[in-house]
PDB file of N, CA and C in Angstrom:
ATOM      1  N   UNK A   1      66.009 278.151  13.643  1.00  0.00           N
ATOM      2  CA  UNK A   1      65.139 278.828  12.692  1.00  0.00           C
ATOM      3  C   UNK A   1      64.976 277.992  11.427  1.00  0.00           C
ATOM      4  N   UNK A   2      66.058 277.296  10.849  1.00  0.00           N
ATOM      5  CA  UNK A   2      66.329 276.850   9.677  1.00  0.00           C
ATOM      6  C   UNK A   2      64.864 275.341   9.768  1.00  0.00           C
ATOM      7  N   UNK A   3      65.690 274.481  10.851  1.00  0.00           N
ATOM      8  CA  UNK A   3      64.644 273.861  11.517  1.00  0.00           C
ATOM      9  C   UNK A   3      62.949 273.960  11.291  1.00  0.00           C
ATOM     10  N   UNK A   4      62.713 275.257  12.135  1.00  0.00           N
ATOM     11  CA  UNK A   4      61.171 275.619  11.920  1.00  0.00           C
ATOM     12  C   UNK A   4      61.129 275.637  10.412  1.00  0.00           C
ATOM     13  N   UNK A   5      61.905 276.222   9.986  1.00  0.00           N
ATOM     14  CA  UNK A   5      61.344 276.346   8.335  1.00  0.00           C
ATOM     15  C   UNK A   5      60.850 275.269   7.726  1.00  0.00           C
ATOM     16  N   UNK A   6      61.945 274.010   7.969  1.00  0.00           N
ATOM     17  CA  UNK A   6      62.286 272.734   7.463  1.00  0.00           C
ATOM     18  C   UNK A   6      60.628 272.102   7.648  1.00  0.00           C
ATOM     19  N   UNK A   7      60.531 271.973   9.133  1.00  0.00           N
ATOM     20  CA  UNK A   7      59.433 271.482   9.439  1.00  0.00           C
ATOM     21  C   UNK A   7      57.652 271.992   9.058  1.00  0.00           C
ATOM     22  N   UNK A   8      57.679 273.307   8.828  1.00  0.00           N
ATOM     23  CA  UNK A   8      56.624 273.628   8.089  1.00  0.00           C
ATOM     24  C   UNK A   8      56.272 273.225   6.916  1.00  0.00           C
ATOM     25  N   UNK A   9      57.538 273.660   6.506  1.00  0.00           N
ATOM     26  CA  UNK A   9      57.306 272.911   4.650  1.00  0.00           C
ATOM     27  C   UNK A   9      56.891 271.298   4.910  1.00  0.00           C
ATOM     28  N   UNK A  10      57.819 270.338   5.853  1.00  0.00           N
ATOM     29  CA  UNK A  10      57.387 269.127   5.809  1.00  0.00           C
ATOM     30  C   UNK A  10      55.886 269.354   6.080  1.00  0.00           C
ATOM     31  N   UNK A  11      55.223 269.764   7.061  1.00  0.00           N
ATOM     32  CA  UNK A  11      53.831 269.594   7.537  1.00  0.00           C
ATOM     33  C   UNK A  11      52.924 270.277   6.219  1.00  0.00           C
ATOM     34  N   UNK A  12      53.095 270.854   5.559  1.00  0.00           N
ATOM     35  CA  UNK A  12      52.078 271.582   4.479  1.00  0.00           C
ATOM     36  C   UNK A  12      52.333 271.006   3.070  1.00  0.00           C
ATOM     37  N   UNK A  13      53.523 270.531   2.766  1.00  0.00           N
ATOM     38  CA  UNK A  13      53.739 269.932   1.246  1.00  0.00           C
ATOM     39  C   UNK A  13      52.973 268.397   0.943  1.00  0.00           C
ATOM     40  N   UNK A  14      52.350 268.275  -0.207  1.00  0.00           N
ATOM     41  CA  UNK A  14      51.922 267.683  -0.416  1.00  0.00           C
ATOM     42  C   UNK A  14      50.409 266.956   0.265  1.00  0.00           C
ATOM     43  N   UNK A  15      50.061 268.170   1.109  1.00  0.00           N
ATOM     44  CA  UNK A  15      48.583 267.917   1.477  1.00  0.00           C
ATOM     45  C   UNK A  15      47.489 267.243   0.685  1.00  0.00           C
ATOM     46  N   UNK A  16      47.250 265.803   0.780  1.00  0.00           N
ATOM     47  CA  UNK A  16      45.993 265.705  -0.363  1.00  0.00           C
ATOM     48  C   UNK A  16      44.945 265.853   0.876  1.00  0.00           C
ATOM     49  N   UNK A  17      44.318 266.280   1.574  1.00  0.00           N
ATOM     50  CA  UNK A  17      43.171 266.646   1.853  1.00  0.00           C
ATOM     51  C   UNK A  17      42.862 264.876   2.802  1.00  0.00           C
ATOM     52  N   UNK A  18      41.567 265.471   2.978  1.00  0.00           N
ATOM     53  CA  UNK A  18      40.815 264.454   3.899  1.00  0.00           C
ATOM     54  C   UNK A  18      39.512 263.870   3.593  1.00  0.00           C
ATOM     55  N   UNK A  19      39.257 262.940   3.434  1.00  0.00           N
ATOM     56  CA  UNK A  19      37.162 262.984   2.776  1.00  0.00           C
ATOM     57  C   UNK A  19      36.364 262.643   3.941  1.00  0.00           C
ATOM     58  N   UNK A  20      36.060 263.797   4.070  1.00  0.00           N
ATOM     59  CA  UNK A  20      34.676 264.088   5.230  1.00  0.00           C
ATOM     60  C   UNK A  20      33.031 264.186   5.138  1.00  0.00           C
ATOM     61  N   UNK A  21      32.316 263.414   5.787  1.00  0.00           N
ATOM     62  CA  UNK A  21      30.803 263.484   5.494  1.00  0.00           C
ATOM     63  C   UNK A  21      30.418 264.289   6.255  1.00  0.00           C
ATOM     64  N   UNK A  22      29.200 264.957   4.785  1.00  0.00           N
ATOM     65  CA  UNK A  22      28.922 266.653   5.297  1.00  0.00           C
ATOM     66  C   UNK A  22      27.619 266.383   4.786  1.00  0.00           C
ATOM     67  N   UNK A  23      26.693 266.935   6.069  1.00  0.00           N
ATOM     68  CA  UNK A  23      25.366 267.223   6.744  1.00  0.00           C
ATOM     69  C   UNK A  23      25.035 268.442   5.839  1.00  0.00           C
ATOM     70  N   UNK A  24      24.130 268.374   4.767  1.00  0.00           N
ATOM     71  CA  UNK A  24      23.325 269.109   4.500  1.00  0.00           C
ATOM     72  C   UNK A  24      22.283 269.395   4.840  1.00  0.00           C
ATOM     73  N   UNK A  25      22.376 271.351   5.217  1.00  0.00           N
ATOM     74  CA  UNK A  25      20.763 271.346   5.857  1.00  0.00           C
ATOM     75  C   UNK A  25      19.980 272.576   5.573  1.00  0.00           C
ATOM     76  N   UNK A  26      19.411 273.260   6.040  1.00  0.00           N
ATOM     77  CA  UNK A  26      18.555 274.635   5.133  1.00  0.00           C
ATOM     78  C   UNK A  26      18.961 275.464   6.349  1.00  0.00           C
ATOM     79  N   UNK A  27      18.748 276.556   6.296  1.00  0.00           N
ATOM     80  CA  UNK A  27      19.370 277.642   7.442  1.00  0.00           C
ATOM     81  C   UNK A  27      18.549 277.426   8.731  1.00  0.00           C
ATOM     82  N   UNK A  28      17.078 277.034   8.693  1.00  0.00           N
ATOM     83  CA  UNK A  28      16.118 276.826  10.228  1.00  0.00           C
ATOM     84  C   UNK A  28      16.750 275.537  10.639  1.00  0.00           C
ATOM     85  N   UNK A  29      17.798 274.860   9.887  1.00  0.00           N
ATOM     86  CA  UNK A  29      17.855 273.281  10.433  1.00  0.00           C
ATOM     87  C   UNK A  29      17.109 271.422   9.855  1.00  0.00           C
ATOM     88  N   UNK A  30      16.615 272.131   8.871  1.00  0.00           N
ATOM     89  CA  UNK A  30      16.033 270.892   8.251  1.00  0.00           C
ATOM     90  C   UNK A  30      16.597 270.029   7.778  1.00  0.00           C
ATOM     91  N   UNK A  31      17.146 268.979   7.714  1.00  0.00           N
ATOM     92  CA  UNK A  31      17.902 268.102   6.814  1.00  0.00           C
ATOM     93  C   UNK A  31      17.638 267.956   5.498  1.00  0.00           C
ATOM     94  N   UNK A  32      18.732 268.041   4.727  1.00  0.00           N
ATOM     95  CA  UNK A  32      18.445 267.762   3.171  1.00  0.00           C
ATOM     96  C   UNK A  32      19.042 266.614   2.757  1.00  0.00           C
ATOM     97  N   UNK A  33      19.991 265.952   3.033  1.00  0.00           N
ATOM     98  CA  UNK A  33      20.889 264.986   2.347  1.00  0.00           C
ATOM     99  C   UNK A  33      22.310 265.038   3.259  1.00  0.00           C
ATOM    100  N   UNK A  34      23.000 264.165   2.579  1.00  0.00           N
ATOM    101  CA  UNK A  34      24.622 263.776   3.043  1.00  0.00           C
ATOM    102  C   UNK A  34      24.793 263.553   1.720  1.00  0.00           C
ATOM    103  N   UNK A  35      26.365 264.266   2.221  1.00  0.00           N
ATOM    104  CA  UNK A  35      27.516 264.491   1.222  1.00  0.00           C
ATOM    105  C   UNK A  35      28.563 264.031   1.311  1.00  0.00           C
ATOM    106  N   UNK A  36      29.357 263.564   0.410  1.00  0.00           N
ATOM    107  CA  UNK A  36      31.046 263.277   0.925  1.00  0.00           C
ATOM    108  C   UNK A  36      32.041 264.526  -0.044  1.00  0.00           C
ATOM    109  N   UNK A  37      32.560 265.015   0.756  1.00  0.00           N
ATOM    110  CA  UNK A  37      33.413 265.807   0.100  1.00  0.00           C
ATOM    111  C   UNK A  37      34.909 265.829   0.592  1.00  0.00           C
ATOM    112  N   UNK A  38      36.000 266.569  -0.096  1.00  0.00           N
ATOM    113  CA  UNK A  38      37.367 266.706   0.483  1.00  0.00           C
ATOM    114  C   UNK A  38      37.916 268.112   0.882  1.00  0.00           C
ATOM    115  N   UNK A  39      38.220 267.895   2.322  1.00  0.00           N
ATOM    116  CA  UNK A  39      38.715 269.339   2.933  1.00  0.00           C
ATOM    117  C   UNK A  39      40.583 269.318   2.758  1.00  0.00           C
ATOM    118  N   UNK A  40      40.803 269.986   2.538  1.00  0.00           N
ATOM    119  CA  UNK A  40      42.143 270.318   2.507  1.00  0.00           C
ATOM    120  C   UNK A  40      42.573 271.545   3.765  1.00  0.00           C
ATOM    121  N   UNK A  41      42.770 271.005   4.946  1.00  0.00           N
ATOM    122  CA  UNK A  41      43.130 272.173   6.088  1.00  0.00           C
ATOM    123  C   UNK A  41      44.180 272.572   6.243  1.00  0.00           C
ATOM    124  N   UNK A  42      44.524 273.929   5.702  1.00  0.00           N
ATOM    125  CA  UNK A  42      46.040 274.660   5.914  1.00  0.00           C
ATOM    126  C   UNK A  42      45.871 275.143   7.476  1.00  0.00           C
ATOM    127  N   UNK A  43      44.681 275.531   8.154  1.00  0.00           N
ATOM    128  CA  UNK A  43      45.196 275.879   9.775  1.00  0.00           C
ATOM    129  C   UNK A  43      44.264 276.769   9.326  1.00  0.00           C
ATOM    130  N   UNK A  44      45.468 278.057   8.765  1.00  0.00           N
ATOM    131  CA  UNK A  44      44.878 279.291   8.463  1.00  0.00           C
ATOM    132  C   UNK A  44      43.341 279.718   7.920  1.00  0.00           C
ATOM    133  N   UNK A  45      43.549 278.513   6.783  1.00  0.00           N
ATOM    134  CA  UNK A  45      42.405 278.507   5.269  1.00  0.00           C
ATOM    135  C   UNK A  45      42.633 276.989   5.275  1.00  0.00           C
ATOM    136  N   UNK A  46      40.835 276.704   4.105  1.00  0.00           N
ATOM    137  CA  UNK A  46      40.423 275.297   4.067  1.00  0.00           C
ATOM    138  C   UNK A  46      40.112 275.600   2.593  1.00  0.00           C
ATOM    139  N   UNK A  47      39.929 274.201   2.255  1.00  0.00           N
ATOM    140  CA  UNK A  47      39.439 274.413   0.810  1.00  0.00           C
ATOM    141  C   UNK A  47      38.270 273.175   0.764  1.00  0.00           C
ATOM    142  N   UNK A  48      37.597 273.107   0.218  1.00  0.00           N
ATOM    143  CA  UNK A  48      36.103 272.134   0.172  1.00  0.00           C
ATOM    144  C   UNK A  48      35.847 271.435  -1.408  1.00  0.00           C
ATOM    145  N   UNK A  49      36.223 270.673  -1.225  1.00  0.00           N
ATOM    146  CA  UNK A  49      36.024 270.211  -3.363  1.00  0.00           C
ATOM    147  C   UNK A  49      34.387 268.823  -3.050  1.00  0.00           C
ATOM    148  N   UNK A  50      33.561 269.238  -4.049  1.00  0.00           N
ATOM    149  CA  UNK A  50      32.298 268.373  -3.776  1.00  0.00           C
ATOM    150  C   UNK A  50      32.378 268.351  -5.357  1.00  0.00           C
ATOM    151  N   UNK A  51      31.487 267.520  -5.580  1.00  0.00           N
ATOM    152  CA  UNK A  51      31.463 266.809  -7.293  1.00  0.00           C
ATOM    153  C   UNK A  51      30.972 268.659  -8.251  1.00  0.00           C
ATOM    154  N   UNK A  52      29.974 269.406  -7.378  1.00  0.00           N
ATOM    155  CA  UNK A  52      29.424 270.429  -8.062  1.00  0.00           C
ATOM    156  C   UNK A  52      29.801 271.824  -7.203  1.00  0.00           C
ATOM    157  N   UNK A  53      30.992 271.756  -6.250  1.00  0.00           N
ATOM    158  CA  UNK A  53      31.657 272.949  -5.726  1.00  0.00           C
ATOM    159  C   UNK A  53      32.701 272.739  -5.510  1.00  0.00           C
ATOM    160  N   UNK A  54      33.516 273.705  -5.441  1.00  0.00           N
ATOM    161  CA  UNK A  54      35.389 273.836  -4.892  1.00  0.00           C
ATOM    162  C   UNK A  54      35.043 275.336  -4.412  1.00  0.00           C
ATOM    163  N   UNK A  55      35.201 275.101  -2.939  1.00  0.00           N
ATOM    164  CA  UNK A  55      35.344 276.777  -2.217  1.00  0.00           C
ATOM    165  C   UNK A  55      36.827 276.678  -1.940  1.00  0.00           C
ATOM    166  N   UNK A  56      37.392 277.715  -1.525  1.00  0.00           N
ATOM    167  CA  UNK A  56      38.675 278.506  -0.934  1.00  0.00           C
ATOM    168  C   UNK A  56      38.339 278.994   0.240  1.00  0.00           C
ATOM    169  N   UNK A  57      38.703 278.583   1.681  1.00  0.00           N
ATOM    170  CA  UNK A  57      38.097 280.129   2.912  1.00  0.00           C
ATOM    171  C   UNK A  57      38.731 281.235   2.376  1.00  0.00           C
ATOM    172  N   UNK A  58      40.191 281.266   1.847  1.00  0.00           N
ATOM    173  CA  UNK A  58      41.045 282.359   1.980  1.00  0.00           C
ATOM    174  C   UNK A  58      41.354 282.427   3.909  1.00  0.00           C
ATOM    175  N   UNK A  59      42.180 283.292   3.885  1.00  0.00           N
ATOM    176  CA  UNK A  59      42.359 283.727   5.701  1.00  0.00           C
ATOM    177  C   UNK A  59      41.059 283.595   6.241  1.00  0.00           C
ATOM    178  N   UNK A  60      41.467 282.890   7.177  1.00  0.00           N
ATOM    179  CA  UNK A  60      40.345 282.845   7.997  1.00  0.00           C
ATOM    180  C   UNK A  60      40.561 283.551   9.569  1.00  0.00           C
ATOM    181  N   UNK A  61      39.711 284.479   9.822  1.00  0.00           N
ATOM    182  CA  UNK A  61      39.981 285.625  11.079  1.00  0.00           C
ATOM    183  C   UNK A  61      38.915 285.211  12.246  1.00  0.00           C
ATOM    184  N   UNK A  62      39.359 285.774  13.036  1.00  0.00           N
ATOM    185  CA  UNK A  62      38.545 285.216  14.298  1.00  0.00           C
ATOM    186  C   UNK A  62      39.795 286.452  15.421  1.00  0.00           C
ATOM    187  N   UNK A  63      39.084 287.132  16.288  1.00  0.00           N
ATOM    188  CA  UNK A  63      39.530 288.177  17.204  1.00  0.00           C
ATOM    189  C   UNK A  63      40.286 287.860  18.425  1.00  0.00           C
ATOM    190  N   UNK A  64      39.472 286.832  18.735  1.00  0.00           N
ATOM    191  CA  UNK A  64      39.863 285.584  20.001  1.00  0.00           C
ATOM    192  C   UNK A  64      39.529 284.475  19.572  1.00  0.00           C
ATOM    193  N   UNK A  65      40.217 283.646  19.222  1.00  0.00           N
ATOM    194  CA  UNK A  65      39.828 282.288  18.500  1.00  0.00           C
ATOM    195  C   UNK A  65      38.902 281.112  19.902  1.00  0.00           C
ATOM    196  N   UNK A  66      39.559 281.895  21.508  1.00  0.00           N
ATOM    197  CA  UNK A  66      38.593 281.190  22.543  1.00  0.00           C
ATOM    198  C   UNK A  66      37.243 281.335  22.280  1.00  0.00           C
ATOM    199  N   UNK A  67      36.929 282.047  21.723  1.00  0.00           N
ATOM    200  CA  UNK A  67      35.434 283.094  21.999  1.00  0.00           C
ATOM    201  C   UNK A  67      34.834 282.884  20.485  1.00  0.00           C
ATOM    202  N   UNK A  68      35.355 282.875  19.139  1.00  0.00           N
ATOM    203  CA  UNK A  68      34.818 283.350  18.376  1.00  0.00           C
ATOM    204  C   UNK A  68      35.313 282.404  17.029  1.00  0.00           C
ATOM    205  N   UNK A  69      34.326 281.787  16.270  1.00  0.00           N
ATOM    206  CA  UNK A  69      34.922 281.096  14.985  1.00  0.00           C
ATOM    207  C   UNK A  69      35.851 281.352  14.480  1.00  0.00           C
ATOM    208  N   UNK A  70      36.841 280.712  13.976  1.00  0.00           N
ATOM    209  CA  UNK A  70      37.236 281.559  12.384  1.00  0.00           C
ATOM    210  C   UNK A  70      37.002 281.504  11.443  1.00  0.00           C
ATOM    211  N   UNK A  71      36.864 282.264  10.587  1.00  0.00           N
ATOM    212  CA  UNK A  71      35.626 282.766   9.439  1.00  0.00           C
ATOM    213  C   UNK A  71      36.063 283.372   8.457  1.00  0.00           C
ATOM    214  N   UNK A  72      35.625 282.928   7.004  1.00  0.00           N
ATOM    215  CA  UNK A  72      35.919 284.056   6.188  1.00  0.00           C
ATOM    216  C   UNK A  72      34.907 284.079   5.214  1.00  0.00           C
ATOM    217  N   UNK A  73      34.889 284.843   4.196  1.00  0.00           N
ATOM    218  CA  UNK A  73      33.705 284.738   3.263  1.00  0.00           C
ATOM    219  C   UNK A  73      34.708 284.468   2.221  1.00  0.00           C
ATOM    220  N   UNK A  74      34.238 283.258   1.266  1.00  0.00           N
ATOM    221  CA  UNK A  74      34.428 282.645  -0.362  1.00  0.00           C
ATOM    222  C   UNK A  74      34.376 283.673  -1.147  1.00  0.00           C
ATOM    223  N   UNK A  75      35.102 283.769  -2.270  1.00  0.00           N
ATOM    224  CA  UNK A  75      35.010 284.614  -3.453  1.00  0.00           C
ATOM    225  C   UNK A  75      33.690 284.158  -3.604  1.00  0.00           C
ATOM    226  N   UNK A  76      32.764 283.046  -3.678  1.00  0.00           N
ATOM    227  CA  UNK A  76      31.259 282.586  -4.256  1.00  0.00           C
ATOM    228  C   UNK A  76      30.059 283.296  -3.389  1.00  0.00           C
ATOM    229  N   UNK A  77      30.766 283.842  -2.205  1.00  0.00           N
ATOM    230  CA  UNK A  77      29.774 284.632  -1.292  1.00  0.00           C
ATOM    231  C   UNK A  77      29.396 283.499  -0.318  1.00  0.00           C
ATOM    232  N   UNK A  78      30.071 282.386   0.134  1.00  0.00           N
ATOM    233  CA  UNK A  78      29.909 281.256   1.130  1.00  0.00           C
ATOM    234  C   UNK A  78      30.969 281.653   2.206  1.00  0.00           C
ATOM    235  N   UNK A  79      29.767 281.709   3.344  1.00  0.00           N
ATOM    236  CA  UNK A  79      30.531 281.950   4.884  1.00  0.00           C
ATOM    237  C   UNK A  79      31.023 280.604   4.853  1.00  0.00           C
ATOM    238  N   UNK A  80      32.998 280.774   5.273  1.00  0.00           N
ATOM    239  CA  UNK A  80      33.240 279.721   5.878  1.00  0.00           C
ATOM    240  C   UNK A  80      33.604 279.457   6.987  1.00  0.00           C
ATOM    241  N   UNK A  81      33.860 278.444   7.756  1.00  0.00           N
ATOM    242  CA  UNK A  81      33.942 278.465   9.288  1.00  0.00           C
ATOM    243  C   UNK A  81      34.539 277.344   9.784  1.00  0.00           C
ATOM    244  N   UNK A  82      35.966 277.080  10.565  1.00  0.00           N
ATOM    245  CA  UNK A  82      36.716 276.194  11.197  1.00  0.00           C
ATOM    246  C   UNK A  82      36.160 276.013  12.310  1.00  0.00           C
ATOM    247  N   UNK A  83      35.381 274.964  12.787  1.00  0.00           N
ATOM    248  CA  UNK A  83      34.247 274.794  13.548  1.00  0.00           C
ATOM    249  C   UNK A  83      35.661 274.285  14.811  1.00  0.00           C
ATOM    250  N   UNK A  84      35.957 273.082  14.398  1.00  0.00           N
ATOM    251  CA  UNK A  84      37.466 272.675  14.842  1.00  0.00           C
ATOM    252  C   UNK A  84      38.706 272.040  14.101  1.00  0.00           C
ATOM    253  N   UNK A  85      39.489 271.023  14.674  1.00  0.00           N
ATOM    254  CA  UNK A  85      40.346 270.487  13.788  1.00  0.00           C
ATOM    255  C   UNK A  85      39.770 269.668  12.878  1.00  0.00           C
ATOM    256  N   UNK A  86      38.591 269.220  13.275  1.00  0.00           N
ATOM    257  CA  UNK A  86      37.908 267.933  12.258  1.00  0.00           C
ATOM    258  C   UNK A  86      36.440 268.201  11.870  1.00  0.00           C
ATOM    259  N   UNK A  87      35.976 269.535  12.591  1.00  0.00           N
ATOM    260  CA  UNK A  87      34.844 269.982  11.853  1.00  0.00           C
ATOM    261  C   UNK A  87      34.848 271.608  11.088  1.00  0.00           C
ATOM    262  N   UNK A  88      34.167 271.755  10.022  1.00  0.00           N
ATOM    263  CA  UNK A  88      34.154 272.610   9.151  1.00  0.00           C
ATOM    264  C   UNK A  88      32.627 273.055   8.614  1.00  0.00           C
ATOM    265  N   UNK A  89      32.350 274.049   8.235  1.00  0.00           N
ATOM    266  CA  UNK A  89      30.916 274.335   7.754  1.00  0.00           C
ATOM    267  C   UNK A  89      31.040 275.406   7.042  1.00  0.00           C
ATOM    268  N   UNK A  90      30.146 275.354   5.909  1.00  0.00           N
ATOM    269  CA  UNK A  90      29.963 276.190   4.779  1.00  0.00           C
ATOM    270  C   UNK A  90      29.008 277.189   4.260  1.00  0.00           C
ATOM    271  N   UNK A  91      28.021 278.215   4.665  1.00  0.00           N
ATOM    272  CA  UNK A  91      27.294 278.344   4.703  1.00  0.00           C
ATOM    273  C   UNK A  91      26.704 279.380   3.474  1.00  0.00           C
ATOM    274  N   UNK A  92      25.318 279.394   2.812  1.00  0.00           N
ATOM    275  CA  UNK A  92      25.375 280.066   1.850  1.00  0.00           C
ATOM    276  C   UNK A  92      24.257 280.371   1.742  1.00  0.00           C
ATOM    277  N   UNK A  93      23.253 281.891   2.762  1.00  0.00           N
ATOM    278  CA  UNK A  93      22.342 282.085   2.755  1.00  0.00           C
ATOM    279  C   UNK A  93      21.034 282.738   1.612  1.00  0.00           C
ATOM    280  N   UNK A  94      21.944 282.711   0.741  1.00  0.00           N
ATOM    281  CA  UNK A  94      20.877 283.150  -0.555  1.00  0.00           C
ATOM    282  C   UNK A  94      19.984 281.620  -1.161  1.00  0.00           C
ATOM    283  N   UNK A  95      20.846 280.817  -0.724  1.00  0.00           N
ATOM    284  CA  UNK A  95      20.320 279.004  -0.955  1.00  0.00           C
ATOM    285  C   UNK A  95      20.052 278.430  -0.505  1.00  0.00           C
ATOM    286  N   UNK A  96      19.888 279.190   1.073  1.00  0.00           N
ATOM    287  CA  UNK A  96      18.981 278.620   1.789  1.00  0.00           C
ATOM    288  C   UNK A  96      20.147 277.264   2.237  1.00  0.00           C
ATOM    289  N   UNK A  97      21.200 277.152   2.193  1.00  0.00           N
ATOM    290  CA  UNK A  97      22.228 276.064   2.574  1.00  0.00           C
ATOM    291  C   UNK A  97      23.146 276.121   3.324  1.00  0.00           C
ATOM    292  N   UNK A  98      23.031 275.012   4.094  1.00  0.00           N
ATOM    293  CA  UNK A  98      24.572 274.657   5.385  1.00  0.00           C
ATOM    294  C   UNK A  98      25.338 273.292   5.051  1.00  0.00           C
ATOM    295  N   UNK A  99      26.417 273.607   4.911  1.00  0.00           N
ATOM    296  CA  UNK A  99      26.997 272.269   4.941  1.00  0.00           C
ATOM    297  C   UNK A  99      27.988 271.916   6.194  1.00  0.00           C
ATOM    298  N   UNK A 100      28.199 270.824   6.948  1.00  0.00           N
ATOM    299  CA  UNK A 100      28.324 270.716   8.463  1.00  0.00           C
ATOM    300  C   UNK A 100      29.427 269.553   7.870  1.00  0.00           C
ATOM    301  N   UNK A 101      30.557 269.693   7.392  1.00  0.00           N
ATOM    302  CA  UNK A 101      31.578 268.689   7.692  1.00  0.00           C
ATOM    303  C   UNK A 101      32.245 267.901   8.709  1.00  0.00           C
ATOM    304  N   UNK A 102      32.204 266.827   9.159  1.00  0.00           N
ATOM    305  CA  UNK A 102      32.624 265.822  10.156  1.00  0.00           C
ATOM    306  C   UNK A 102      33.475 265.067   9.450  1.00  0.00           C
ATOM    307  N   UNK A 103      35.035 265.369   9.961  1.00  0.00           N
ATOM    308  CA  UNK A 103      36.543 264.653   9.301  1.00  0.00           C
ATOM    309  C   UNK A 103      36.563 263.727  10.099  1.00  0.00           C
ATOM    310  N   UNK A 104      37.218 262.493   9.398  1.00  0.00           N
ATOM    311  CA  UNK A 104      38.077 261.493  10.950  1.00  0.00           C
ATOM    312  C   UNK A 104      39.224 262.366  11.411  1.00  0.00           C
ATOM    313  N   UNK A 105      39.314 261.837  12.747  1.00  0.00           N
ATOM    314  CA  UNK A 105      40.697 262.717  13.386  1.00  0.00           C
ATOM    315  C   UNK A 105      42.055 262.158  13.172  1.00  0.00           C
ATOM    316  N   UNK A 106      42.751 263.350  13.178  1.00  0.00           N
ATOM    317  CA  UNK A 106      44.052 262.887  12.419  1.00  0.00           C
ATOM    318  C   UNK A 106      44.867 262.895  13.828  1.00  0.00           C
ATOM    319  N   UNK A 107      46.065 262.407  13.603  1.00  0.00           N
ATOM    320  CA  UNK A 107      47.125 262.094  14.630  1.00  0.00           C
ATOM    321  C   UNK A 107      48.346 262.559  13.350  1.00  0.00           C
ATOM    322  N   UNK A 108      49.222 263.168  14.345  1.00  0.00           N
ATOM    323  CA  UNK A 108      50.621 263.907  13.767  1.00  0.00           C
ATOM    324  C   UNK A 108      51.838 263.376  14.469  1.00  0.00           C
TER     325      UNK A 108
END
């Protein structure tokens, strides 16, 4: 038990995040630009820092994670979504905006 403990803390302390290029696009799919931003992936929850945003997912839920995203909504009102281990997306339909993060893949 002590172990598991040990090893969580190793895997989560001192996370600096990852810098991933993220596909901006309008909700029908149009392209707007590329972005570079930094994801910070706890598993659970992500966090997104861009020069003019910093989201939080908070918990991110999903019923059957086979079947179904996991998802949460931002205190800013941005759907977020663990697409997989190295992709992420942000979505924020009053702005007409998607952001489509693509991480390099990590090895543990």
């Amino acid at each position: 038990m002590a172990a598991a403990v040990l090893l969580l803390m190793a895997c989560s302390s001192g996370n600096q995040g990852m810098v991933c290029q993220g596909k901006v696009q309008t909700l029908d799919g149009r392209d707007v630009s590329m972005v570079e931003g930094k994801i910070i992936d706890r598993y659970a929850s992500f966090s997104v820092s861009l020069p003019d945003l910093k989201l939080e997912s908070g918990p991110l839920h999903s019923s059957d994670r086979r079947q179904y995203v996991p998802s949460a909504v931002t205190k800013e009102g941005w759907l977020a979504m663990r697409l997989s281990d190295t992709r992420f997306m942000v979505v924020n339909a009053p702005l007409d905006k998607v952001i489509t993060f693509d991480c390099p893949a990590r090895s543990i």
